[in-house]
N, C-alpha and C. Protein backbone atom coordinates (compact mmCIF):
# COMPACT_ATOMS: atom_id res chain seq x y z
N UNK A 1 -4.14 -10.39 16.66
CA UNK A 1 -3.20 -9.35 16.31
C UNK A 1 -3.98 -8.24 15.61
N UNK A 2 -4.06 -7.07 15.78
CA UNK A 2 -4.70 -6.00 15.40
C UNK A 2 -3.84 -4.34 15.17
N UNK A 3 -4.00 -4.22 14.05
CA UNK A 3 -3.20 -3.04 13.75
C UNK A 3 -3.82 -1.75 14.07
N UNK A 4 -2.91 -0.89 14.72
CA UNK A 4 -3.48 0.25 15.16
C UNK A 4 -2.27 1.50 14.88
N UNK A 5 -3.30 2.86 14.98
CA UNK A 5 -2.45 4.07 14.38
C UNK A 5 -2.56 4.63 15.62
N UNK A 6 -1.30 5.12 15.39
CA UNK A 6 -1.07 6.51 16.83
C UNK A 6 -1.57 7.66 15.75
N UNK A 7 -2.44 8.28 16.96
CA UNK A 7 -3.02 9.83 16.38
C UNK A 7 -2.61 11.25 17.00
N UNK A 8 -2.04 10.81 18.22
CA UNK A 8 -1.21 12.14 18.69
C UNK A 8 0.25 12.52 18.50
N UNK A 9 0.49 13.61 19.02
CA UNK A 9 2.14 14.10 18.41
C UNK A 9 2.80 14.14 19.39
N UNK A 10 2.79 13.16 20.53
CA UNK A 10 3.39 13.24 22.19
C UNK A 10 4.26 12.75 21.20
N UNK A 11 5.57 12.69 22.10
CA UNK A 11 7.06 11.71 22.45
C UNK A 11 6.64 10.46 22.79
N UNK A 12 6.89 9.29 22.13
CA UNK A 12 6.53 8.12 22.04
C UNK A 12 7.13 7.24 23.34
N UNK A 13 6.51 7.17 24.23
CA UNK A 13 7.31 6.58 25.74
C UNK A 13 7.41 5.14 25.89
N UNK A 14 7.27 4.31 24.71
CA UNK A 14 7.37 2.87 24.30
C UNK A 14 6.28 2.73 25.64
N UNK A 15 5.50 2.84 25.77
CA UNK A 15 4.08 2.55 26.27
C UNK A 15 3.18 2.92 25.82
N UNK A 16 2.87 2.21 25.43
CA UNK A 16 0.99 2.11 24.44
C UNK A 16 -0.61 2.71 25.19
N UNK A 17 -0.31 2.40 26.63
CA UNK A 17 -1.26 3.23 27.38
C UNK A 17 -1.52 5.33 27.20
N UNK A 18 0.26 5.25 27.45
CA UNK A 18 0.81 6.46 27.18
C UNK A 18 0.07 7.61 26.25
N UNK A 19 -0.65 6.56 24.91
CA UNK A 19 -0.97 7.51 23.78
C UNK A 19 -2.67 7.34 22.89
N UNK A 20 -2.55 7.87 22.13
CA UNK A 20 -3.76 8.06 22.12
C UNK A 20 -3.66 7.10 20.34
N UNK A 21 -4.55 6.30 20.36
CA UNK A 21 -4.77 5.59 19.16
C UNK A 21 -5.96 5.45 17.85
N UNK A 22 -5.79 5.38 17.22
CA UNK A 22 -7.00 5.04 16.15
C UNK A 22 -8.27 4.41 16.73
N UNK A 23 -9.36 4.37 17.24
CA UNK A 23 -10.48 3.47 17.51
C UNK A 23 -11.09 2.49 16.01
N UNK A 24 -10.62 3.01 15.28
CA UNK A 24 -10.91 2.28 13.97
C UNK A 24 -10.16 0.80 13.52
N UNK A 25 -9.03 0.60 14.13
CA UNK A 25 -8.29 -0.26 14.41
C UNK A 25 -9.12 -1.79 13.50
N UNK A 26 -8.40 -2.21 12.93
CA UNK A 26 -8.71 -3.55 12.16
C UNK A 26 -7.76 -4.88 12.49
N UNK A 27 -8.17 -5.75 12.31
CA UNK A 27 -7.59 -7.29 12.86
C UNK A 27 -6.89 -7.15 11.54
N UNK A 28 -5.74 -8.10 11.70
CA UNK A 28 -4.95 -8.87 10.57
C UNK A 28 -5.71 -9.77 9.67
N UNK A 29 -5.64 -9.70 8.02
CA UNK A 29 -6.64 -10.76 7.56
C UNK A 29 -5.49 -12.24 7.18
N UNK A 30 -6.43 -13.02 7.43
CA UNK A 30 -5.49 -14.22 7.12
C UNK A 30 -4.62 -14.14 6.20
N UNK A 31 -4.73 -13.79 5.20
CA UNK A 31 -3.33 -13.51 3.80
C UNK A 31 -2.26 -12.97 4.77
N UNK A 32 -2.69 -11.72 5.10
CA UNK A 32 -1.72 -11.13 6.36
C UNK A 32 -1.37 -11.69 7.54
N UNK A 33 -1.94 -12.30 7.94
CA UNK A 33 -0.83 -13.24 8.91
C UNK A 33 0.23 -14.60 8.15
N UNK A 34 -0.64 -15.03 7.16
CA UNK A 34 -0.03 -16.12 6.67
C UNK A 34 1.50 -15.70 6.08
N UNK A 35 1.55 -14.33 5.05
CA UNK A 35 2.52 -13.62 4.51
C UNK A 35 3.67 -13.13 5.82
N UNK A 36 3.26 -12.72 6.95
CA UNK A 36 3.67 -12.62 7.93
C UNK A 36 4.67 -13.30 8.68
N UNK A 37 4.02 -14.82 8.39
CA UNK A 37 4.44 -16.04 8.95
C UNK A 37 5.54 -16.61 7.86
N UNK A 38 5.95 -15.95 6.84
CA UNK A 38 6.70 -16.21 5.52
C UNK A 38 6.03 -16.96 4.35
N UNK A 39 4.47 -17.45 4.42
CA UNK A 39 3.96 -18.11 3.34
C UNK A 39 4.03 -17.56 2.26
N UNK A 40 4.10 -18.00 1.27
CA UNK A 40 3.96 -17.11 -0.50
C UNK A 40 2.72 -16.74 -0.71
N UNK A 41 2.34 -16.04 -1.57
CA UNK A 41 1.24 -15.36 -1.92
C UNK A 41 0.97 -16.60 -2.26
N UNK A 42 1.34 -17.36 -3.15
CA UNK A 42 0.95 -18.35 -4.10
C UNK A 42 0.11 -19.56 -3.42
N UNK A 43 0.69 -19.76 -1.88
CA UNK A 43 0.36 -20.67 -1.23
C UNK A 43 -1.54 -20.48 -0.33
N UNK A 44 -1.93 -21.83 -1.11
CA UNK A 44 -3.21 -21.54 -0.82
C UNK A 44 -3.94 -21.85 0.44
N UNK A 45 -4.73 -21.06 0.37
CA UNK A 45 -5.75 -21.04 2.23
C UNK A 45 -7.13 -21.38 2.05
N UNK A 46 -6.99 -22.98 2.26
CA UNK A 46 -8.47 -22.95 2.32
C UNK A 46 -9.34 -23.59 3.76
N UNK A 47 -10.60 -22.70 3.71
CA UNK A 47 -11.40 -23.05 4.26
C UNK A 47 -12.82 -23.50 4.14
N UNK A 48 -13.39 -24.03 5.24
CA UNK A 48 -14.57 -25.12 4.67
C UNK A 48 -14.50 -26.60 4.88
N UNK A 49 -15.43 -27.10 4.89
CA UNK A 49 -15.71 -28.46 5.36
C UNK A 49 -14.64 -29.24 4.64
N UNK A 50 -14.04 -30.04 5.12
CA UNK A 50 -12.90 -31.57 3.89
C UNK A 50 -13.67 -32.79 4.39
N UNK A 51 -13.91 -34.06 3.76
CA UNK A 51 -13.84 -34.96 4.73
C UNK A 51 -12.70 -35.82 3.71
N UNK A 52 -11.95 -36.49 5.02
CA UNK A 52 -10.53 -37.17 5.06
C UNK A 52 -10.21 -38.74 5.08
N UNK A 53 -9.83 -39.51 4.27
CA UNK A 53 -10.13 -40.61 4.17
C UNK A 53 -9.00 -41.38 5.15
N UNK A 54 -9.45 -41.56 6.34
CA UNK A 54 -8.57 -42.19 7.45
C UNK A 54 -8.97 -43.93 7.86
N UNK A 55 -9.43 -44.60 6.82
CA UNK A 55 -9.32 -45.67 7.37
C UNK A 55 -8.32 -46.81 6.96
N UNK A 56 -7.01 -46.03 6.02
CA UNK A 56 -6.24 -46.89 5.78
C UNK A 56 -5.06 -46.28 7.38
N UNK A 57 -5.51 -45.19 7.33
CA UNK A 57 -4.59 -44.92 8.23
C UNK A 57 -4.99 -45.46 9.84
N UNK A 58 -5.99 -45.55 9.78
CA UNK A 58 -6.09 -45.90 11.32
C UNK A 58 -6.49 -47.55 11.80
N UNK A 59 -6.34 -48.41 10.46
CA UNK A 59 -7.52 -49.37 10.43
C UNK A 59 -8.87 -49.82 11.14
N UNK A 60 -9.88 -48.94 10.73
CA UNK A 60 -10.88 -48.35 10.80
C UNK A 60 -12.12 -48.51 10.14
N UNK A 61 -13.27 -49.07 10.88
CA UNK A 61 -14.12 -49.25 9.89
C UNK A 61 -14.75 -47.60 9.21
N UNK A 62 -14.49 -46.64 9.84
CA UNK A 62 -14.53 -45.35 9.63
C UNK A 62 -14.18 -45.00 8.26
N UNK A 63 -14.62 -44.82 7.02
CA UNK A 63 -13.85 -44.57 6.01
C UNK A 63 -13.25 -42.92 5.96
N UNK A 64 -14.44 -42.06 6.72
CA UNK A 64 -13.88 -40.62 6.12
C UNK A 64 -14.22 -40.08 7.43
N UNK A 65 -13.32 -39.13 7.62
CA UNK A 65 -13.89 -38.33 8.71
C UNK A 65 -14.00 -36.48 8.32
N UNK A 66 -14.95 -35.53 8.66
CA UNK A 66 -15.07 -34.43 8.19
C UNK A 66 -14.79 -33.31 9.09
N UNK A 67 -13.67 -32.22 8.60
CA UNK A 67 -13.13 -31.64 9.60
C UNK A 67 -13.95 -30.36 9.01
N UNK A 68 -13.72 -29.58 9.76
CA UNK A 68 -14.15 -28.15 9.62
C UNK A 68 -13.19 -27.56 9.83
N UNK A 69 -13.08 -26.58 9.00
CA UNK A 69 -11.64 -25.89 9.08
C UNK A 69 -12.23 -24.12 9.13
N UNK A 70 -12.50 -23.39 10.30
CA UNK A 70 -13.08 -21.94 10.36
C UNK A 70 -12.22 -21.21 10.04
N UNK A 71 -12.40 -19.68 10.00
CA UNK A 71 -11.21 -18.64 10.07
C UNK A 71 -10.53 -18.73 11.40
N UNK A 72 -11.37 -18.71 12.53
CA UNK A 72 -10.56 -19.12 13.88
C UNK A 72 -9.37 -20.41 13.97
N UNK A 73 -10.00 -21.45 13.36
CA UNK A 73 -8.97 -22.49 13.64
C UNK A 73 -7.80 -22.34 12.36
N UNK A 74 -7.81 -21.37 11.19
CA UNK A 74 -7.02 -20.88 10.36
C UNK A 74 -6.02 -20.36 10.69
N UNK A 75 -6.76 -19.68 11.67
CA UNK A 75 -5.40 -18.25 12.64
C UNK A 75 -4.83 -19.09 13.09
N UNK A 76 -5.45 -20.04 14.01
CA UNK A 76 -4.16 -21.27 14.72
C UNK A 76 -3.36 -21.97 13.93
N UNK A 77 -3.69 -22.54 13.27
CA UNK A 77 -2.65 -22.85 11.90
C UNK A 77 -1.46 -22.55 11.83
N UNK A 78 -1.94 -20.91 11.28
CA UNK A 78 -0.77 -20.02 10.50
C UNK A 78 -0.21 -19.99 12.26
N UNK A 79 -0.44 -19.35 13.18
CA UNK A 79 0.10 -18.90 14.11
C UNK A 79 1.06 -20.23 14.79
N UNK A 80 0.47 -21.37 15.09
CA UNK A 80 1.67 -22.62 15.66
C UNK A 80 2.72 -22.80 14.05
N UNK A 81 2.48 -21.95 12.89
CA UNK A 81 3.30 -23.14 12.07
C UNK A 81 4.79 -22.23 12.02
N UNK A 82 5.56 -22.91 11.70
CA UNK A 82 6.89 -22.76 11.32
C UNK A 82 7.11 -22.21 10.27
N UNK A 83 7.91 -21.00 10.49
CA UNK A 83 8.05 -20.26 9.11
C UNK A 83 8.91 -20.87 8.33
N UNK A 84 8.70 -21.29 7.05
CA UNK A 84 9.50 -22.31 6.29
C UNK A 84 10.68 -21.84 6.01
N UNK A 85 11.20 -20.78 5.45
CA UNK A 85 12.52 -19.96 5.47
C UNK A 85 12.95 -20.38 6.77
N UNK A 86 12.82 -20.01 7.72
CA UNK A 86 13.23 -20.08 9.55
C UNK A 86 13.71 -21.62 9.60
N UNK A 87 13.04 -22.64 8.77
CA UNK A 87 13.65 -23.87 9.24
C UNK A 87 14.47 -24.31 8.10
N UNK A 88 14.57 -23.93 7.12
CA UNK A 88 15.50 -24.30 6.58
C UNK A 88 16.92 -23.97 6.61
N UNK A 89 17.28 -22.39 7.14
CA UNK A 89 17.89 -21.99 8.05
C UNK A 89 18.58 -22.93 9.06
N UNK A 90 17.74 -22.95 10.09
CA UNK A 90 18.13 -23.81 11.05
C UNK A 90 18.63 -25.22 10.58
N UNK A 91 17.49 -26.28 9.57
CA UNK A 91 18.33 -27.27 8.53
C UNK A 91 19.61 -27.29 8.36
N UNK A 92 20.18 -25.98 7.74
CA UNK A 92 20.95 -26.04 6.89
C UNK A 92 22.02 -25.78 7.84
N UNK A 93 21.77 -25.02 9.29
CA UNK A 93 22.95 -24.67 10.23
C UNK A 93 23.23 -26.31 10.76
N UNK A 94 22.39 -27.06 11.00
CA UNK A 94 22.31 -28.58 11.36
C UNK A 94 23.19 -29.50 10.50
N UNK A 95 23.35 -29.32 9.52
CA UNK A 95 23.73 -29.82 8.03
C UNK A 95 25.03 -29.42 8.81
N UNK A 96 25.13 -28.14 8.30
CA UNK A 96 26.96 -27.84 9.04
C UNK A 96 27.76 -28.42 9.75
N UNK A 97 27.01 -28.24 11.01
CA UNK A 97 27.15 -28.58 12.21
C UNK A 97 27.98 -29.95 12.55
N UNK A 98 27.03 -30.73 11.69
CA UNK A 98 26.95 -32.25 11.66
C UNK A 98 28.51 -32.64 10.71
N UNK A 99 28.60 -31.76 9.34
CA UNK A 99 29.93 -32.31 8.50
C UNK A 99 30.91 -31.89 9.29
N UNK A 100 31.13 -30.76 9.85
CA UNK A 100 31.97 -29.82 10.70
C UNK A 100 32.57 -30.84 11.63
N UNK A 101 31.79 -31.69 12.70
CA UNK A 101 31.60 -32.79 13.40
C UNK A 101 32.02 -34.20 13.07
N UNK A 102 32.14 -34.48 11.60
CA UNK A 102 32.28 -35.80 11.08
C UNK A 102 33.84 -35.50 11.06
C-alpha cells in the first residue's frame, strides 16, 4: 500500500492513470498499517528473532523452535488480521441474534 499525491488541477475522472502524481510517493510504515487495521498505538510490534518453546505442545523432542519475524512477514500479519473493533461488532450482533432466537 503506498501513498501518493495528485499534482495536477484536471477534473478528477476516478482513474488514476488519468492524472498526474507525486513520484516521491512513500509505502505505509507498519504503525500505519497496524493503526489502519484498528490496533492501538499502545499495542506493540515486534520484530526479530523469538525462539518458541513447542515441545509441550507438540510432544516433541524439539524443545524450542526460532521464528523470524521480518518487516515483510509483519505486513502479513497486520494485513490477514481481524480488526478487533470489526469482530466484536460482529460478536456482539451474534450475541443478539442468538437471545432474539432463544
Amino acid at each position: 500500500m503506498t501513498i501518493y499525491k495528485r499534482v495536477d488541477d484536471d477534473d478528477y475522472t476516478y482513474k488514476p492513470t488519468n492524472h498526474e502524481w507525486e513520484a516521491t510517493a512513500r509505502a505505509l510504515t507498519i504503525r500505519e498499517r497496524a493503526t489502519l487495521q484498528g490496533f492501538p498505538d499502545s499495542y506493540k510490534l515486534d520484530r526479530g528473532t523469538f525462539n518458541v518453546d513447542v515441545a509441550n505442545a507438540v510432544h516433541s523432542e524439539c524443545a524450542t523452535l526460532s521464528i523470524k519475524i521480518t518487516d515483510a512477514t509483519m505486513i502479513k500479519i497486520i494485513g490477514n488480521s481481524v480488526v478487533p473493533t470489526i469482530a466484536s461488532h460482529i460478536m456482539s450482533a451474534v450475541r443478539m441474534a442468538r437471545v432474539a432466537n432463544a
